[in-house]
N, C-alpha and C. Protein backbone atom coordinates (compact mmCIF):
# COMPACT_ATOMS: atom_id res chain seq x y z
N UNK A 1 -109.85 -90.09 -19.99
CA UNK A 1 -110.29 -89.20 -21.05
C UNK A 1 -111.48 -88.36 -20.58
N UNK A 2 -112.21 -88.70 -19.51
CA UNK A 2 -113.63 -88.38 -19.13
C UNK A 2 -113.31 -86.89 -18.40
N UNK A 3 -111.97 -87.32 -17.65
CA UNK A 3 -111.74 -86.22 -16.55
C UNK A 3 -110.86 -85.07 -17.18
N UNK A 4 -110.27 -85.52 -18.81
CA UNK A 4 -110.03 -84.61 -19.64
C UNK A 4 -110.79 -83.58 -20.45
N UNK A 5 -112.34 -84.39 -21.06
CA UNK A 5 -113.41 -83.41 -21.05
C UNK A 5 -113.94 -82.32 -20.13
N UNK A 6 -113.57 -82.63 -19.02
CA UNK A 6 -114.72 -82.37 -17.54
C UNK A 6 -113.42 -80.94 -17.72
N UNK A 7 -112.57 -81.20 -17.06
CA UNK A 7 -111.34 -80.17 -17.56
C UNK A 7 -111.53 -79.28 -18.70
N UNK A 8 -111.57 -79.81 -19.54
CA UNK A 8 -111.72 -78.50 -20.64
C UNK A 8 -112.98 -77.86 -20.97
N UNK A 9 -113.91 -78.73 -20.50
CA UNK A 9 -115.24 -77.96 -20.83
C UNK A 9 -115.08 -76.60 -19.48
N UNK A 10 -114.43 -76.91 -18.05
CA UNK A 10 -114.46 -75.89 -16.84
C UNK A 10 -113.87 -74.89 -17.64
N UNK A 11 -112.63 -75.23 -18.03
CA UNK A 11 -111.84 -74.36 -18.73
C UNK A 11 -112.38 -73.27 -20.27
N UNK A 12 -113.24 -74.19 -20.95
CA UNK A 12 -113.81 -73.04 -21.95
C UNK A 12 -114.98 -72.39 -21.35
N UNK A 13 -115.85 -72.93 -20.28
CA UNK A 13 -116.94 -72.00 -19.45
C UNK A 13 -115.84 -70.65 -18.91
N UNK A 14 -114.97 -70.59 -18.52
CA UNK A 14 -114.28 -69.83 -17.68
C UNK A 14 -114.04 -69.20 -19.43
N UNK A 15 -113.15 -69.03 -20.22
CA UNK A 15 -113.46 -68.29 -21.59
C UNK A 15 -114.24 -67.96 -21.45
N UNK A 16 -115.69 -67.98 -21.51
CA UNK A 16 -116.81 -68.05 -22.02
C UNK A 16 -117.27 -66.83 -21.32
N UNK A 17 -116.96 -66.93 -20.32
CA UNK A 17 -117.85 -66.27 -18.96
C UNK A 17 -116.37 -64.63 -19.04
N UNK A 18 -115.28 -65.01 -19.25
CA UNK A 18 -114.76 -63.61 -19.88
C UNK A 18 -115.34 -62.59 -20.81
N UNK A 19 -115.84 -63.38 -21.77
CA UNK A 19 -116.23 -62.75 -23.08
C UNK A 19 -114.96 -62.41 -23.85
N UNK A 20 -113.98 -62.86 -23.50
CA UNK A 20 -112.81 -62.83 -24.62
C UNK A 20 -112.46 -63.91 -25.46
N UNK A 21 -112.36 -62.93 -26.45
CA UNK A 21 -111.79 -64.60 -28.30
C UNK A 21 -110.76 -64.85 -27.85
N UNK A 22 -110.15 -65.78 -28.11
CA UNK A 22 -108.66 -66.67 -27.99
C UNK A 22 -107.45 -65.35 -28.43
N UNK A 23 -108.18 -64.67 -29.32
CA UNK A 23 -107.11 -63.71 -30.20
C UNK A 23 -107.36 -62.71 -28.88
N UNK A 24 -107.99 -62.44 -28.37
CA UNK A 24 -107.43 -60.95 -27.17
C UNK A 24 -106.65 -61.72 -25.79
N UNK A 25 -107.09 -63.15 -25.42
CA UNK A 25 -106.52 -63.50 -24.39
C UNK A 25 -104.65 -63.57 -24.89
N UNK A 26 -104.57 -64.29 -26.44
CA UNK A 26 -103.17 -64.19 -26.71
C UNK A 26 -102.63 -62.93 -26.26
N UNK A 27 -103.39 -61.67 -26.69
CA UNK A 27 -102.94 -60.63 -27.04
C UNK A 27 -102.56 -59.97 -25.82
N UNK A 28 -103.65 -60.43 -24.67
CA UNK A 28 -102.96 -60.07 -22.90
C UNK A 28 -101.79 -60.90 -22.51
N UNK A 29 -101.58 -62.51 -23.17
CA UNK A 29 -100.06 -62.89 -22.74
C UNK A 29 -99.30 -63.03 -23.39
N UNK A 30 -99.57 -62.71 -24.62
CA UNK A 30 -98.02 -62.79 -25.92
C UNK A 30 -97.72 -63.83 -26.18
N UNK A 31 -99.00 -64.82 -26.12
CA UNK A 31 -98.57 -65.92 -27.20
C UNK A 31 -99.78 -66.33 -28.24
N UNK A 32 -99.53 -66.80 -29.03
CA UNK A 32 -100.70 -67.11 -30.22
C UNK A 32 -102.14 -67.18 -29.73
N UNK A 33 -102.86 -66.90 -30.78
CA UNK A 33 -104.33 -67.01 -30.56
C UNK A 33 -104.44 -69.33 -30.27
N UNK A 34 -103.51 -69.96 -31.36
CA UNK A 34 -104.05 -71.32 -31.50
C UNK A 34 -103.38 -72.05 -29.85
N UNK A 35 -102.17 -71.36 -30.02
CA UNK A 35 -101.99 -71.91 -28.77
C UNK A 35 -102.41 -71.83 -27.70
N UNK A 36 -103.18 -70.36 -27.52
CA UNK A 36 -104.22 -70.50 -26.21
C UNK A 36 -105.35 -71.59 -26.30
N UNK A 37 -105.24 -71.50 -27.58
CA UNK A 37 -106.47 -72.67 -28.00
C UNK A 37 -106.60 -74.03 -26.83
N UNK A 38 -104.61 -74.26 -27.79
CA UNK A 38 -104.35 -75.56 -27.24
C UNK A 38 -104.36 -75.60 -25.80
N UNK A 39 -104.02 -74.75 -24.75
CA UNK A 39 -103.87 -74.69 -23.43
C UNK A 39 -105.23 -74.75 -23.07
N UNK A 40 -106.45 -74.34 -23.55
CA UNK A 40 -107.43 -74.46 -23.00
C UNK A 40 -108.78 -75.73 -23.29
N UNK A 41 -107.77 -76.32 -24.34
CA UNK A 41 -108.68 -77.77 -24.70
C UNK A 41 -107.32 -78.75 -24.27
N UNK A 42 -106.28 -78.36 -23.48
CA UNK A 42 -105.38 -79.28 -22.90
C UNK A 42 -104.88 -80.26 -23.63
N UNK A 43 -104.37 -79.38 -24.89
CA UNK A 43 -103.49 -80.21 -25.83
C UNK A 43 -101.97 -79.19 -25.71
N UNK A 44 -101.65 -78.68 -24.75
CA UNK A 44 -100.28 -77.96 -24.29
C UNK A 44 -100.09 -77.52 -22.72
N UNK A 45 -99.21 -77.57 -22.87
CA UNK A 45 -98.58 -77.34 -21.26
C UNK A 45 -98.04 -76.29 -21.01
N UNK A 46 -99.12 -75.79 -19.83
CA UNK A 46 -99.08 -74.16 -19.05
C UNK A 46 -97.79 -74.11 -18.96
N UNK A 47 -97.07 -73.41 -19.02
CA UNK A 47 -94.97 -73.13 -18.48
C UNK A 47 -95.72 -72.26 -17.06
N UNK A 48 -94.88 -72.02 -16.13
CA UNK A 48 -95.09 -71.45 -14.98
C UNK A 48 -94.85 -70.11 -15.02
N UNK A 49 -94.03 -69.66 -16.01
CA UNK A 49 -93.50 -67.92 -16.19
C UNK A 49 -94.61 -67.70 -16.85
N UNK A 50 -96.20 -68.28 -17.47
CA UNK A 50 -96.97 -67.84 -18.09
C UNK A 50 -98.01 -67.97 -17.70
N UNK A 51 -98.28 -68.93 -16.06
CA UNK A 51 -99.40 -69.03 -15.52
C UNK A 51 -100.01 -67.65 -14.66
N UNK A 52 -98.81 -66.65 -14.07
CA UNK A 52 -99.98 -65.39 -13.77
C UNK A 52 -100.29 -64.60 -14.98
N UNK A 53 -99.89 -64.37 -16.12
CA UNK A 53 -100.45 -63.66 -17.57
C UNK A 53 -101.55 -64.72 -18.00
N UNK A 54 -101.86 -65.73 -18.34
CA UNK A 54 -103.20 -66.36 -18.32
C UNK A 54 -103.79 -65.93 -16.96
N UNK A 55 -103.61 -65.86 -15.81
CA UNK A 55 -104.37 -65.81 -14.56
C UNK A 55 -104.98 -64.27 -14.83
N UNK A 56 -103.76 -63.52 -15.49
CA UNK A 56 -104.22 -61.43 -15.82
C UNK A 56 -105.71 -62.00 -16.60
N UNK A 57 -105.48 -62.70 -17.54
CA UNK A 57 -106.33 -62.69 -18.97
C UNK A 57 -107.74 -63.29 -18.23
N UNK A 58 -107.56 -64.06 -17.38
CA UNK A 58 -108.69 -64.66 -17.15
C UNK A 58 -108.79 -65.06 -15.85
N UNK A 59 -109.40 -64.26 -15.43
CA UNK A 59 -109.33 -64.17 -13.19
C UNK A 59 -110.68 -65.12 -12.93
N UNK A 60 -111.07 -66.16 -13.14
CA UNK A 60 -112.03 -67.01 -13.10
C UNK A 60 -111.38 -68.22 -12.86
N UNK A 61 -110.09 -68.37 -13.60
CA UNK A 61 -108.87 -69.60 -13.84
C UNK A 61 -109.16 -69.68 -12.17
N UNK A 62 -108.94 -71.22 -11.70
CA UNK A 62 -108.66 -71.30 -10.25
C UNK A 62 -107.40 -71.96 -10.00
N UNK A 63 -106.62 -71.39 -9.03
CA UNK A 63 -105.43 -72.11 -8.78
C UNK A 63 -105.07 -73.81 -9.44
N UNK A 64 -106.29 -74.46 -8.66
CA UNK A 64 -106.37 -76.10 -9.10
C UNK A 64 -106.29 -76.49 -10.66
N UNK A 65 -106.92 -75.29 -11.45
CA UNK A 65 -107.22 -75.48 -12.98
C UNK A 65 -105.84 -74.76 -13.34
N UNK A 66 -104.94 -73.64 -12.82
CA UNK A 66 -103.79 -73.74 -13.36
C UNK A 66 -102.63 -74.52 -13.09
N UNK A 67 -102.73 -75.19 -11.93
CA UNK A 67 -102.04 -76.54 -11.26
C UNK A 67 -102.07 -77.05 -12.37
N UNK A 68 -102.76 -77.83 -13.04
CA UNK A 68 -103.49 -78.86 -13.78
C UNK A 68 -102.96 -78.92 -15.24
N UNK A 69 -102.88 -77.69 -15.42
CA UNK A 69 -102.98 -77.07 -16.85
C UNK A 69 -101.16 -76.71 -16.97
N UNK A 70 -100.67 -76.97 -15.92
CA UNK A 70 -99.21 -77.18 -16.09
C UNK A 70 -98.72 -78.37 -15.79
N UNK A 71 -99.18 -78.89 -16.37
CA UNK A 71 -98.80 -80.78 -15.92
C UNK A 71 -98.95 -81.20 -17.29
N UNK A 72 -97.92 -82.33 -17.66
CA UNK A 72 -98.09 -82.36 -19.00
C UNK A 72 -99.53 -82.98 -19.40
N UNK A 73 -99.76 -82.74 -20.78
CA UNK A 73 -101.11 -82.92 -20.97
C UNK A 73 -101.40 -84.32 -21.72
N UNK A 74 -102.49 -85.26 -21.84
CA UNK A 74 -102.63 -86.28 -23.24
C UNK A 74 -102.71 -85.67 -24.24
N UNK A 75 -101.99 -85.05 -24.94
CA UNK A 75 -101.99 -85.17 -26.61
C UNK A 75 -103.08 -85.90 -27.05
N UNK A 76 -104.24 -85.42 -27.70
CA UNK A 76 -105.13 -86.15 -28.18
C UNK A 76 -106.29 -85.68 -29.06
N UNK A 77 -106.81 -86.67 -29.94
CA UNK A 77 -108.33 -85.39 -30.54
C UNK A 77 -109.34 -86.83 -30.95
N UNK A 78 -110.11 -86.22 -31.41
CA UNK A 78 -111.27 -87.01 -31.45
C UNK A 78 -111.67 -87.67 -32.94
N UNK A 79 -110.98 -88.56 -32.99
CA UNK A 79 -111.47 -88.92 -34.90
C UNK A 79 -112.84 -88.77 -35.21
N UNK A 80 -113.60 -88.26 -34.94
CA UNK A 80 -114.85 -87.91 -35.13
C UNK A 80 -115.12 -86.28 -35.93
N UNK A 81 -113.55 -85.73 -35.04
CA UNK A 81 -113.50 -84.28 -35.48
C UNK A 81 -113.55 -84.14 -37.35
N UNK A 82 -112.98 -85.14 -37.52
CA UNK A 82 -112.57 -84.87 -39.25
C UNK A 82 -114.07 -84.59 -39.98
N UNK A 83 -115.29 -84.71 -38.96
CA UNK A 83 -116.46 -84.55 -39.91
C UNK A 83 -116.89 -83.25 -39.59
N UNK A 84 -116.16 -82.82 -38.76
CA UNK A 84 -117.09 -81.12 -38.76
C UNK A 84 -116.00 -80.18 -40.07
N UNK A 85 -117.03 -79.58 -41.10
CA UNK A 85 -116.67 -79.16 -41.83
C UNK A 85 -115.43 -78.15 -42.52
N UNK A 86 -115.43 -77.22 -40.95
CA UNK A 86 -113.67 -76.44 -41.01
C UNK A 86 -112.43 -77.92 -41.04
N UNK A 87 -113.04 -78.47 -39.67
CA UNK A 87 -111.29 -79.59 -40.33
C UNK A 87 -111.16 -80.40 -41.61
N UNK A 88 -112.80 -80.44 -42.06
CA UNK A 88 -112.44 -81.83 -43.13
C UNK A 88 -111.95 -80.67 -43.90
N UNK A 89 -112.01 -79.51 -44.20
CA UNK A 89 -111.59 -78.71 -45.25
C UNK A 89 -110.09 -77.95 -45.14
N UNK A 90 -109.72 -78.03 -44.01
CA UNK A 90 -108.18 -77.79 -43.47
C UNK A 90 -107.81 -78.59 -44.00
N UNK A 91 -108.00 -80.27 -43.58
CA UNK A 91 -107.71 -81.51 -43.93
C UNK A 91 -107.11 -81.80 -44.96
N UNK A 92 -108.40 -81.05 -45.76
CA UNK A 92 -108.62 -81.33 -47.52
C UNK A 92 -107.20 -80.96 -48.11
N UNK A 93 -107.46 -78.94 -47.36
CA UNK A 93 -106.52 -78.53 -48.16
C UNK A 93 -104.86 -79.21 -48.17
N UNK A 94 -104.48 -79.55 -46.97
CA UNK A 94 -103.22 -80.15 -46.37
C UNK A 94 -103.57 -81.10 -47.66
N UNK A 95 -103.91 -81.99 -47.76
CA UNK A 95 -103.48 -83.59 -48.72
C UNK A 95 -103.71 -82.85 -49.70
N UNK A 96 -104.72 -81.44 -50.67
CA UNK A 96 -104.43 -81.36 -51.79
C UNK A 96 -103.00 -80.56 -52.06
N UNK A 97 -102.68 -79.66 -51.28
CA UNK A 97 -101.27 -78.74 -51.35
C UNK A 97 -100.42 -79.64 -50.88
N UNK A 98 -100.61 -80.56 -49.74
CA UNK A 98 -99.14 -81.40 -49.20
C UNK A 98 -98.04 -81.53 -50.36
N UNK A 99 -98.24 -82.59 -51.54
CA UNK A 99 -96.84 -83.12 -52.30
C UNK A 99 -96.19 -81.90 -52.81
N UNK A 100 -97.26 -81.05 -53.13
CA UNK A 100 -96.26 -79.98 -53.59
C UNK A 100 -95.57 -78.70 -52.46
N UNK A 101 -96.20 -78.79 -51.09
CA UNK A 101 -95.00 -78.25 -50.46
C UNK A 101 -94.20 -78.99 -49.79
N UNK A 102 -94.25 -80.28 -49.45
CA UNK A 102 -93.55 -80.97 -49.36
C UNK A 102 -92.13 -80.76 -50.35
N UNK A 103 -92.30 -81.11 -51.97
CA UNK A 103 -91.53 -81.04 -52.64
C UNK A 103 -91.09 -79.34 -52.73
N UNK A 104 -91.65 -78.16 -52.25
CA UNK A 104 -91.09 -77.19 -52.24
C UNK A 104 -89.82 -77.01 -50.77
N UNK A 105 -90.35 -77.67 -49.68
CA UNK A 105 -89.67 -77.97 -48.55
C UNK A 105 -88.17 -78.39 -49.04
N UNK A 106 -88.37 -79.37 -49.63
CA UNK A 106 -87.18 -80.20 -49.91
C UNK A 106 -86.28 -79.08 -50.55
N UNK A 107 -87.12 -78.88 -51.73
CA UNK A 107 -86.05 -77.84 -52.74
C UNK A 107 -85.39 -76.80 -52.02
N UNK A 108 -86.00 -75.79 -51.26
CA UNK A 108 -85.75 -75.19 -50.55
C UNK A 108 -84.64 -75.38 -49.31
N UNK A 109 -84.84 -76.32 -48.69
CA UNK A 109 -84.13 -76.90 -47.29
C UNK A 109 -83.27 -78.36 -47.71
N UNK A 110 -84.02 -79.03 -48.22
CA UNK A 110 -83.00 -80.52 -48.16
C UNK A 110 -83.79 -81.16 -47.88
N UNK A 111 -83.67 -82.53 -47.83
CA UNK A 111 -84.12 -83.89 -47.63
C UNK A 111 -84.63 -83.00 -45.83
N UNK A 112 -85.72 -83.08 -45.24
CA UNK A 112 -86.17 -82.80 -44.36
C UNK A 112 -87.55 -82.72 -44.08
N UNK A 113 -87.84 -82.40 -43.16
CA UNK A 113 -89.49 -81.83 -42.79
C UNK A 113 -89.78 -80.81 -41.79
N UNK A 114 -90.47 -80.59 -41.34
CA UNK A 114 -91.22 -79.30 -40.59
C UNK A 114 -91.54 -79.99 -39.37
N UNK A 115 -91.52 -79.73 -38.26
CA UNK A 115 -91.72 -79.97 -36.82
C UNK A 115 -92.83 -79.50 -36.82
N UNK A 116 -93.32 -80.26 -35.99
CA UNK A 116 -94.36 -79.79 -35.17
C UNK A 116 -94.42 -79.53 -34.03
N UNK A 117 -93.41 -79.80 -33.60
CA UNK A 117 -93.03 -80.24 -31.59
C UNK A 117 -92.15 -78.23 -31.86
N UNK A 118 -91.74 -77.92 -32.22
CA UNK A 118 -91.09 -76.66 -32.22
C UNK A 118 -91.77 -75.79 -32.96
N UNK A 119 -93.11 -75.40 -33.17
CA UNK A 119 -93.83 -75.32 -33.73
C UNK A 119 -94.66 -74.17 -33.41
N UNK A 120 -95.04 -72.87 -34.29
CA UNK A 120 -95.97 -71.89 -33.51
C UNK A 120 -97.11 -71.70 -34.80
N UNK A 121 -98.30 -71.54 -34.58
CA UNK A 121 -99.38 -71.37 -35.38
C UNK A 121 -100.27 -70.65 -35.00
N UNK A 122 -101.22 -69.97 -36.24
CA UNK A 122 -101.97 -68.80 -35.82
C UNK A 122 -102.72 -68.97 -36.84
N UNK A 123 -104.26 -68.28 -36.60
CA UNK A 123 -105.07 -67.93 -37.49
C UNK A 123 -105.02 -66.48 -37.23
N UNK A 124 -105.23 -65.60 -38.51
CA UNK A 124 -105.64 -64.07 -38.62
C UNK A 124 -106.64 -63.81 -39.70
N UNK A 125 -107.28 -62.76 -39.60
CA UNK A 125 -108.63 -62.42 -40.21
C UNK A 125 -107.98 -61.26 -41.32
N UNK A 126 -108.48 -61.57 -42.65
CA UNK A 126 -107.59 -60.25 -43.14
C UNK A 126 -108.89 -59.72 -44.26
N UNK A 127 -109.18 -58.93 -45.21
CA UNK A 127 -109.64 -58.18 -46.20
C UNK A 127 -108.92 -58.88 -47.43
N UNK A 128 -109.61 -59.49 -48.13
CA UNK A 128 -109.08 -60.05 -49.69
C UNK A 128 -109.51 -58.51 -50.04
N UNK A 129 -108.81 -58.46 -51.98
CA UNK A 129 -108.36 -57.91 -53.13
C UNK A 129 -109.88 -57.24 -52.83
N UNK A 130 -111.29 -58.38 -53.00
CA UNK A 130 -112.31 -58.18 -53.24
C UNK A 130 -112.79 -57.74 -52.02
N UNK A 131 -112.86 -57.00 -50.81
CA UNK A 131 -113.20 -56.84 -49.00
C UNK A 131 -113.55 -58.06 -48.62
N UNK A 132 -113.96 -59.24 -49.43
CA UNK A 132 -114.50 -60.42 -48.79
C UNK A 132 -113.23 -60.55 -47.44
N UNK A 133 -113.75 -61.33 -46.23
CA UNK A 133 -112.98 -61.87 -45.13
C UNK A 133 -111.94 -62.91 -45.77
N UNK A 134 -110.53 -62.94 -45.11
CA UNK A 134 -110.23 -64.61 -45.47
C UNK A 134 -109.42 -64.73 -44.79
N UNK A 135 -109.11 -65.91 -44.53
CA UNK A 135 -108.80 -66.73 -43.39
C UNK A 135 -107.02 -66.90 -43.56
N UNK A 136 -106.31 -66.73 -42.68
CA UNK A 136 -104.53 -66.72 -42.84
C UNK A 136 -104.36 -68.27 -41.99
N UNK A 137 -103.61 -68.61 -42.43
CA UNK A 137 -103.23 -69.75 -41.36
C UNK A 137 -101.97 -69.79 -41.83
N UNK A 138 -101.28 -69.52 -40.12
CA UNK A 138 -99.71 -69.63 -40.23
C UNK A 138 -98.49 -70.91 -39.60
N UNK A 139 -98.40 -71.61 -40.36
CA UNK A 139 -97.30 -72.70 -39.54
C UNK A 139 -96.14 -72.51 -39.55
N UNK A 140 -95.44 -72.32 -38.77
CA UNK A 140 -94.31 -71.68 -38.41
C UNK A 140 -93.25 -72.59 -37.54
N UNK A 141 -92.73 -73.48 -38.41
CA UNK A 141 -92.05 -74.98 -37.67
C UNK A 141 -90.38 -75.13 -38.41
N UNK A 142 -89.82 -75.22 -37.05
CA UNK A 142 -88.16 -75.53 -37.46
C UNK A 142 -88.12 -76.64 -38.11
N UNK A 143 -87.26 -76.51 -39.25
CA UNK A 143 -86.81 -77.62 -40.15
C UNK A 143 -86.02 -78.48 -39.58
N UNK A 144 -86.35 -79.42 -39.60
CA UNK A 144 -85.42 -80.38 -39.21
C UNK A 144 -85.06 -81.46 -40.24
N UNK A 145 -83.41 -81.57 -40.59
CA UNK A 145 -83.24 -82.87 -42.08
C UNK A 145 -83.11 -84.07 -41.46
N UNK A 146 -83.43 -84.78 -42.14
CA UNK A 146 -83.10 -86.34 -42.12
C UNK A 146 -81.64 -86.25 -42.62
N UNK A 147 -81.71 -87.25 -41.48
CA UNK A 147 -80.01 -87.46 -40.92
C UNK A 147 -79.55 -88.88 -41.41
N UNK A 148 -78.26 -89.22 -41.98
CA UNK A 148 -78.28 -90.66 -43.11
C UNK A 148 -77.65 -91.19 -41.51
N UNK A 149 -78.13 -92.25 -41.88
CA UNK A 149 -77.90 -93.47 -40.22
C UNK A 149 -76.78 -93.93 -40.06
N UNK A 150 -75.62 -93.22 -39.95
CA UNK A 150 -74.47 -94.11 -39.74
C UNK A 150 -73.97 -94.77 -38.51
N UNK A 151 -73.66 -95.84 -38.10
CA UNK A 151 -73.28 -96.68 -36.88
C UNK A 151 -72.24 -95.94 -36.18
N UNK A 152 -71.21 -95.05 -36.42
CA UNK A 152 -70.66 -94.44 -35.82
C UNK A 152 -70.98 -93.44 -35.03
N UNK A 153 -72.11 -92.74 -35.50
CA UNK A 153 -72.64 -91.78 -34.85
C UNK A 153 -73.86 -92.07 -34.29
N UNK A 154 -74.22 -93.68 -34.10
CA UNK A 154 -75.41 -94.00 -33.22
C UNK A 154 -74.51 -94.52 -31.36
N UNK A 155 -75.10 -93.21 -30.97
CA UNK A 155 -74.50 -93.55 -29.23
C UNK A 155 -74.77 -94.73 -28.83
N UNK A 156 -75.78 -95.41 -29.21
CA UNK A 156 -76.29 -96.93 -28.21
C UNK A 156 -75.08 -97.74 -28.76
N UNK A 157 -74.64 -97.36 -29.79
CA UNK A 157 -73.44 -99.09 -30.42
C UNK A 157 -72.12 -98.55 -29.73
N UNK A 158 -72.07 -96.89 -29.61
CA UNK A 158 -70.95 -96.33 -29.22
C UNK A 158 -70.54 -97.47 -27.97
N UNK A 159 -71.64 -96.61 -26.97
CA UNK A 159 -71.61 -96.88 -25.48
C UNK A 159 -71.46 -98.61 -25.46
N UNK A 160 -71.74 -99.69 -26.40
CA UNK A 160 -71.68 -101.36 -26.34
C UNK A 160 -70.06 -101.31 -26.28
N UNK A 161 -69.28 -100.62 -27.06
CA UNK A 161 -68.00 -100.52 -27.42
C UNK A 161 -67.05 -100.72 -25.64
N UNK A 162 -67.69 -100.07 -25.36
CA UNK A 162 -66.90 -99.51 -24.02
C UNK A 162 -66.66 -100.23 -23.12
């Protein structure tokens, strides 16, 4: 985990030392502002058709750190995070809206849920009614239904058959 910090802190100095937001580096390789996020706190995995467009966005990247950064990553976060005030309030909002889009999910789609593994997300900055700033957050995840368990269509009992 140590040599996962050490990694992402090189990796947000190198941001840093660009002077570019997550939202212009997306915007040099055509993929989300969150997911550059994730590639650069090494909660996603560099693809290789996208390591010289991060390399365009950010010429500081060193070979070894895009080696690295295409290797799958630990999935991981810090339960500590839930106390800095943007997540506990993301957080918030998820468990106060959850049952009811949950139950709009369903109505909509079927007995199912929302992926996360197929999954694209974004924050955007927009002008409310009133000019105040406000905050967009977009989840953008293939549905996938729950599937009723029948023994015929489980391959492991198939393949015992044989």
């Amino acid at each position: 985990m140590e040599n996962k910090a050490n990694m992402v802190a090189s990796l947000m100095s190198v941001k840093q030392k660009s002077g570019k937001t997550f939202s212009q580096i997306a915007e040099e390789t055509g993929l989300t502002n969150v997911y550059v996020a994730q590639l650069l706190r090494r909660q996603a995995q560099l693809k290789p058709e996208t390591a010289p467009k991060l390399k365009a966005a950010l010429p500081l990247l060193s070979d070894q750190q895009l080696n690295e950064m295409m290797e799958a990553p630990l999935r991981s976060y810090d339960p500590n995070l839930i106390q800095d005030p943007t997540v506990y309030r993301l957080n918030e909002a998820v468990m106060h809206f959850g049952e009811s889009i949950k139950e709009i999910v369903n109505e909509e789609f079927g007995d199912g849920i929302m992926s996360a593994i197929d999954f694209f997300c974004s924050v955007d900055k927009i002008k409310g009614v009133d000019g105040k700033d406000r905050v967009v957050l977009t989840f953008d995840g293939k549905y996938l239904p729950h599937t009723e368990q029948k023994t015929e269509h489980m391959v492991s009992r198939l393949m015992r058959k044989e």
